[in-house]
Protein backbone atom coordinates (compact mmCIF):
# COMPACT_ATOMS: atom_id res chain seq x y z
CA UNK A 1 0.43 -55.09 -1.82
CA UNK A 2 3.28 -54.92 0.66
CA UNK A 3 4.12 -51.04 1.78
CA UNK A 4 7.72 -50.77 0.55
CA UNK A 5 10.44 -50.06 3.07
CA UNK A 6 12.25 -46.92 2.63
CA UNK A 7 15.62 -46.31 3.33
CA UNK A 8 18.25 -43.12 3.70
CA UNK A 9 19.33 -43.75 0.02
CA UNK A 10 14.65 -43.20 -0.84
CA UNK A 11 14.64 -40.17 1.00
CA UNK A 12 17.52 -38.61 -0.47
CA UNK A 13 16.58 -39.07 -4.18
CA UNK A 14 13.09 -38.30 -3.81
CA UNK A 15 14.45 -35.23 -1.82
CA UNK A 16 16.07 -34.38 -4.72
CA UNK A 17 13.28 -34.66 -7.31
CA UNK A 18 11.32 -32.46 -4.91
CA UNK A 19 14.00 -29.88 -5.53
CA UNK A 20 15.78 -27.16 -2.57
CA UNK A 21 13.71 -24.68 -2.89
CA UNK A 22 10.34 -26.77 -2.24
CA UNK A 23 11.87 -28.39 0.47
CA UNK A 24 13.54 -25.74 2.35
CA UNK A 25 10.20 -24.84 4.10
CA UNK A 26 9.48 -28.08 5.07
CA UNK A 27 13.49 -28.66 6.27
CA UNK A 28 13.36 -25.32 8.36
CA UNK A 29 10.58 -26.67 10.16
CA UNK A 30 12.00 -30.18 11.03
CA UNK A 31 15.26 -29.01 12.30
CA UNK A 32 17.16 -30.09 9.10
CA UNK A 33 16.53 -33.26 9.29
CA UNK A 34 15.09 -35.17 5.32
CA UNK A 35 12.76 -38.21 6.55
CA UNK A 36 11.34 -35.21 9.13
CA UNK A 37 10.86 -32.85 6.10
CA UNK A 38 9.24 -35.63 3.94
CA UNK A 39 6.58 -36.87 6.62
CA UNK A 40 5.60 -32.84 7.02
CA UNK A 41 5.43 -32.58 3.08
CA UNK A 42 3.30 -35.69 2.98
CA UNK A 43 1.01 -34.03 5.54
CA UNK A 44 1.31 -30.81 3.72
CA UNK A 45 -0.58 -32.53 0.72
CA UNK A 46 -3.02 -33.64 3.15
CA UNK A 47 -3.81 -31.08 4.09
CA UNK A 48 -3.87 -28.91 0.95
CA UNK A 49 -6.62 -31.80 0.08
CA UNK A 50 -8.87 -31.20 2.75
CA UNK A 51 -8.49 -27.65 2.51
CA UNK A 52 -9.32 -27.93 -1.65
CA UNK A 53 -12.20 -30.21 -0.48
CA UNK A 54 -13.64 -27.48 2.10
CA UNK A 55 -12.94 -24.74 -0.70
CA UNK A 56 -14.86 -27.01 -3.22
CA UNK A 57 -18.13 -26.59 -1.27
CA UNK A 58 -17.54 -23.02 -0.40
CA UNK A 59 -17.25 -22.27 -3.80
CA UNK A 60 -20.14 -23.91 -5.37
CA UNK A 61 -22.67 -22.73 -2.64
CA UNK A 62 -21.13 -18.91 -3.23
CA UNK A 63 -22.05 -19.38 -6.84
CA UNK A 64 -25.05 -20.42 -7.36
CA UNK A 65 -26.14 -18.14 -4.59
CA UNK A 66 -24.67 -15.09 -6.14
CA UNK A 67 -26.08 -16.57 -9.54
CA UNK A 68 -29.64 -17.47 -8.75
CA UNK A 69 -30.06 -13.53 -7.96
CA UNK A 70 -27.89 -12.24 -10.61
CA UNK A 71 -30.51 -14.26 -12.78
CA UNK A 72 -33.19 -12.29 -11.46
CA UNK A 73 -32.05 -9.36 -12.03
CA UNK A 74 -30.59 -9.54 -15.18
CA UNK A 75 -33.99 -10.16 -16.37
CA UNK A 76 -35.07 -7.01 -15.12
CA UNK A 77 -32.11 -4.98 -16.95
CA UNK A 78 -33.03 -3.30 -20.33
CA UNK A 79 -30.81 -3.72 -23.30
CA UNK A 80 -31.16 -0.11 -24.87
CA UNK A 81 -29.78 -1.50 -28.23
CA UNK A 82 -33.13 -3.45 -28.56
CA UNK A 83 -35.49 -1.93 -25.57
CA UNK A 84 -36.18 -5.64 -24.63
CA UNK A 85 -35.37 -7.12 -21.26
CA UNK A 86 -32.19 -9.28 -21.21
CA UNK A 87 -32.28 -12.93 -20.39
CA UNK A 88 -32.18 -14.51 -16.87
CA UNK A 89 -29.02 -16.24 -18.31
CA UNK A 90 -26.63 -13.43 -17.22
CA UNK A 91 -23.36 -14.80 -18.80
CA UNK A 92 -25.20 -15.70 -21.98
CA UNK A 93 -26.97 -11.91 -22.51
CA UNK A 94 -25.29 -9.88 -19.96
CA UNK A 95 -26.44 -6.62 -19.14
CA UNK A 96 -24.07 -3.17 -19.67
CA UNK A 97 -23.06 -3.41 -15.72
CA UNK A 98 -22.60 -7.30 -15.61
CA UNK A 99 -20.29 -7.21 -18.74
CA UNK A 100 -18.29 -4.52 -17.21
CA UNK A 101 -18.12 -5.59 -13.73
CA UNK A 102 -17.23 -9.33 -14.44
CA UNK A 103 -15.48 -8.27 -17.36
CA UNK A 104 -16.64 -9.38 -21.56
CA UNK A 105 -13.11 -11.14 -21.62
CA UNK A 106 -13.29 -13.14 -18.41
CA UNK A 107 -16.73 -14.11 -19.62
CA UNK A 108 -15.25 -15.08 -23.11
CA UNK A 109 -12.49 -16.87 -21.73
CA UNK A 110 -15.40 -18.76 -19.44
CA UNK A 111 -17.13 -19.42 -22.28
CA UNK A 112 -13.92 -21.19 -24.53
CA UNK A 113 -13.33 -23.38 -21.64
CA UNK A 114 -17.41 -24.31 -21.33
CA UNK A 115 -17.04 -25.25 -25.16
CA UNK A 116 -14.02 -27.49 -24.58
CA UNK A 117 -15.76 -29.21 -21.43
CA UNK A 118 -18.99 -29.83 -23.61
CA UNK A 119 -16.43 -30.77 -26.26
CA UNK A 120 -14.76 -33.25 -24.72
CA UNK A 121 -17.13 -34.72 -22.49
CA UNK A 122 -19.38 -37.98 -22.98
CA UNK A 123 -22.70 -36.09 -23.95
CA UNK A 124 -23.70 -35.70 -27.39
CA UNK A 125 -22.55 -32.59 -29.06
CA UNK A 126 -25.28 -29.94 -27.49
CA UNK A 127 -24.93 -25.91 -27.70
CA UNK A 128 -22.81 -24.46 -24.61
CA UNK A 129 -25.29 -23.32 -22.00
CA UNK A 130 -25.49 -20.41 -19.01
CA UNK A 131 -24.37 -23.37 -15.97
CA UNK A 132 -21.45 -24.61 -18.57
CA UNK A 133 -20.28 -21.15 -18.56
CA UNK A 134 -21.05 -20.53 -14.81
CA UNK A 135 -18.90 -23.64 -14.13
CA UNK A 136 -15.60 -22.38 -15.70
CA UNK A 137 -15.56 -18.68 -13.69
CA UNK A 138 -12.65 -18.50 -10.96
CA UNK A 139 -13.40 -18.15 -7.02
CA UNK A 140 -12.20 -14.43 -7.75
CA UNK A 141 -15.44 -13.54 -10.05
CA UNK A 142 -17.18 -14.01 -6.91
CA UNK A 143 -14.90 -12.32 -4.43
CA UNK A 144 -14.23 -9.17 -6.67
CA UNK A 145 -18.64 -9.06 -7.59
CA UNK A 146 -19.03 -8.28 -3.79
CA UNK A 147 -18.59 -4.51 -3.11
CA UNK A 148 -15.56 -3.04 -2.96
CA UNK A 149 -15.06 1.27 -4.13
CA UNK A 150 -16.50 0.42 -7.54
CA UNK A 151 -19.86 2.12 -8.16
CA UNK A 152 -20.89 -0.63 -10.38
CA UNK A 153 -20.06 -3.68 -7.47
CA UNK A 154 -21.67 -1.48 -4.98
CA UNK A 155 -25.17 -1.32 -7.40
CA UNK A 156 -25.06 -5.04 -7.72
CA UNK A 157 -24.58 -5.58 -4.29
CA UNK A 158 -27.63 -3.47 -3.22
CA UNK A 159 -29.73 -4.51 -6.23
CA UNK A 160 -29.26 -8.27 -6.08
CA UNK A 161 -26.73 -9.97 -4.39
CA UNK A 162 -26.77 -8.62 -0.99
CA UNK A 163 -30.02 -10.87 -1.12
CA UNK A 164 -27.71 -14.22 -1.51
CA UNK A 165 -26.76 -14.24 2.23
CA UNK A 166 -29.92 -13.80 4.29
CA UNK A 167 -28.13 -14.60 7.38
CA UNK A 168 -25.62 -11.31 7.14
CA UNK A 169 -25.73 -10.07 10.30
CA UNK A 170 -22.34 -7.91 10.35
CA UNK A 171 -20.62 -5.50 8.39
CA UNK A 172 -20.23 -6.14 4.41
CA UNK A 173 -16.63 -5.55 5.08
CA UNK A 174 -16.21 -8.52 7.34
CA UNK A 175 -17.96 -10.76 5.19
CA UNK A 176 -15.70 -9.05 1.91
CA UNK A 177 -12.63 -10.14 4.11
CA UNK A 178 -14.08 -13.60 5.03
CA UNK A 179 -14.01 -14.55 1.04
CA UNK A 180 -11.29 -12.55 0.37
CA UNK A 181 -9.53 -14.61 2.88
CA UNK A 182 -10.83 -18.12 1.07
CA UNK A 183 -9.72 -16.72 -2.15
CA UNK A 184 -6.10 -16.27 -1.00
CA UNK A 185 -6.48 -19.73 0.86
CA UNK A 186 -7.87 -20.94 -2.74
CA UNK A 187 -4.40 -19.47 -4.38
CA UNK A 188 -2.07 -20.83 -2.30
CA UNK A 189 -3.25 -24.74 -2.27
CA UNK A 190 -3.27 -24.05 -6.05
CA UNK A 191 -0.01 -23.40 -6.09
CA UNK A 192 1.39 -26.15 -3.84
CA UNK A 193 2.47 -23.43 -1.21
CA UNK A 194 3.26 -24.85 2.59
CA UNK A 195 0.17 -24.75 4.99
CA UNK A 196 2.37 -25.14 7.83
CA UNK A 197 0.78 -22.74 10.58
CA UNK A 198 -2.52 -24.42 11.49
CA UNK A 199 -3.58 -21.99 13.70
CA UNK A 200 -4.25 -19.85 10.52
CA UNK A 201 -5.57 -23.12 8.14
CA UNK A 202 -8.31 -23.46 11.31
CA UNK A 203 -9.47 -19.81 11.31
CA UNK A 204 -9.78 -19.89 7.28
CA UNK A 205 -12.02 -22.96 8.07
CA UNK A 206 -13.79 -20.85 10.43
CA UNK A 207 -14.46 -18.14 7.94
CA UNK A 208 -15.40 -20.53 5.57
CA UNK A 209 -18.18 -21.67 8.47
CA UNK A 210 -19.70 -17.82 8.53
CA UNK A 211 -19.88 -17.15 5.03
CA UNK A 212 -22.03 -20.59 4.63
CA UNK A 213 -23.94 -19.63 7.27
CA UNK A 214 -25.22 -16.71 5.71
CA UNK A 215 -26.02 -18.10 3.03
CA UNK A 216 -27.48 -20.71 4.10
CA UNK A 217 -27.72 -22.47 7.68
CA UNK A 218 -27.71 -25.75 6.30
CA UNK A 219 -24.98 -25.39 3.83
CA UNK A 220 -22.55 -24.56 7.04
CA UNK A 221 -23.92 -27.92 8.52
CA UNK A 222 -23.23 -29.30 5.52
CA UNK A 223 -19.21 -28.36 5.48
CA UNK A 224 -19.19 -29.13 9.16
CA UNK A 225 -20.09 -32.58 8.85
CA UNK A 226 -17.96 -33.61 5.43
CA UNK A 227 -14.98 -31.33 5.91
CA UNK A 228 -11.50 -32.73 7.09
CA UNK A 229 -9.58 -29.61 7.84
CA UNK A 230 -9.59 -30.28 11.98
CA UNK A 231 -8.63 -33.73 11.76
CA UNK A 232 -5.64 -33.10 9.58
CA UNK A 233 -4.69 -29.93 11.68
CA UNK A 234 -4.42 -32.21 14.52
CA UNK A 235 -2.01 -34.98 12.77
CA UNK A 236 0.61 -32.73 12.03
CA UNK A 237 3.79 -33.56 12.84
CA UNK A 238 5.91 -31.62 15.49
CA UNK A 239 7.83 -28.73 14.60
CA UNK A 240 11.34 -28.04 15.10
CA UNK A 241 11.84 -24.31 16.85
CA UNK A 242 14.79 -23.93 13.43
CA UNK A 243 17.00 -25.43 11.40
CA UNK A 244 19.90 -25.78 13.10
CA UNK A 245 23.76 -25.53 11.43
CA UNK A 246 25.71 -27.97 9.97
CA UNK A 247 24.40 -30.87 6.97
CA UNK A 248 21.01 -32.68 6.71
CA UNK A 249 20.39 -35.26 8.80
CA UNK A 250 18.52 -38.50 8.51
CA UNK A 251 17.94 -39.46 12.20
């Protein structure tokens, strides 16, 4: 199929169904001028992609780190309504810290989505299970489990999930920030925001990069060799110092 040619008249109506306010960031940027501002909003969504993609594995391999030794010690936890041990399956029979920590209505809501997933997928009708449940928690379960001035995130930590990132060879704090960091990354591609200062994109990247690494050594390799963060950065299209006065311009 032949790439349509676009002309003045293109740029202003699709300009327009972008809206003022969405564009003005990416106007500002290219001196005013609209075919400018497109091209940078075009890369923009490029490189919220890679940037979702990156995020994707960081996400997972935080998980089912942090869950694999949640599991474990869940199982150790006594329920003192029956004096039995609760399950492995932490969301499913969560101990008194886990429910208060994570919260019973985050896990609730987790568990309504998991039911609608399982509801409306292929399989045949089956119960709703610990990894359905697992699958529908945010990015911030796992950055607000890791310590922070809570008593409760602080036991967990030391208990069980300090245990998910072998490779921590620095302060808990800096690793606290690194996710923190990803989380806020996480939020703003969700939201459509402008990525416009590389420089900052490229460090997140970088954070992402140590927080694998602790984890795992291989997982790091792993976002390394699939991720496409750099090779947007480097396509992005010049910036103007400001938008000068005066109307829009197409050349």
């Amino acid at each position: 199929m032949a790439v349509p040619t676009l002309t003045a008249t293109h740029h202003r109506a699709v300009a327009t169904l972008l809206s003022a306010p969405r564009l003005a960031p990416y106007l500002r940027a290219s001196g005013g001028n609209v075919r400018a501002a497109l091209t940078l909003y075009q890369w923009n969504v490029e490189m919220s992609s890679a940037v979702y993609k990156m995020l994707h594995l960081v996400e997972v391999f935080l998980r089912n780190a942090i869950d694999a030794e949640l599991r474990i010690w869940n199982a150790t936890q006594i329920d003192p309504r029956t004096g039995r041990a609760h399950a492995a399956e932490w969301l499913m029979d969560p101990s008194r810290l886990i429910e208060r920590v994570v919260r019973r209505d985050e896990i609730d809501k987790a568990t309504r989505r998991a039911a609608l997933a399982v509801r409306d997928s292929a399989a045949s009708r089956r119960p709703v299970t610990h990894d359905d449940v697992l699958a529908q928690l945010t990015f911030g379960t796992w950055r607000f489990l890791l310590p922070g001035r809570d008593p409760g995130r602080q036991r967990l930590w030391q208990d069980a999930i300090r245990l998910a990132f072998p490779g921590l060879r620095r302060s808990v704090r800096d690793l606290v920030r690194d996710v923190d960091r990803l989380h806020r990354l996480r939020n703003r591609v969700a939201h459509l925001e402008p990525l416009l200062v590389v420089g900052v994109v490229v460090l997140q990247l970088k954070a992402a990069r140590r927080v694998l690494r602790e984890i795992e050594p291989s997982a790091e390799m792993w976002l390394v060799s699939h991720q496409e963060v750099s090779s947007v950065a480097s396509q992005q299209p010049a910036l103007a110092p400001e938008m000068p006065d005066g109307p829009l311009s197409e050349n």
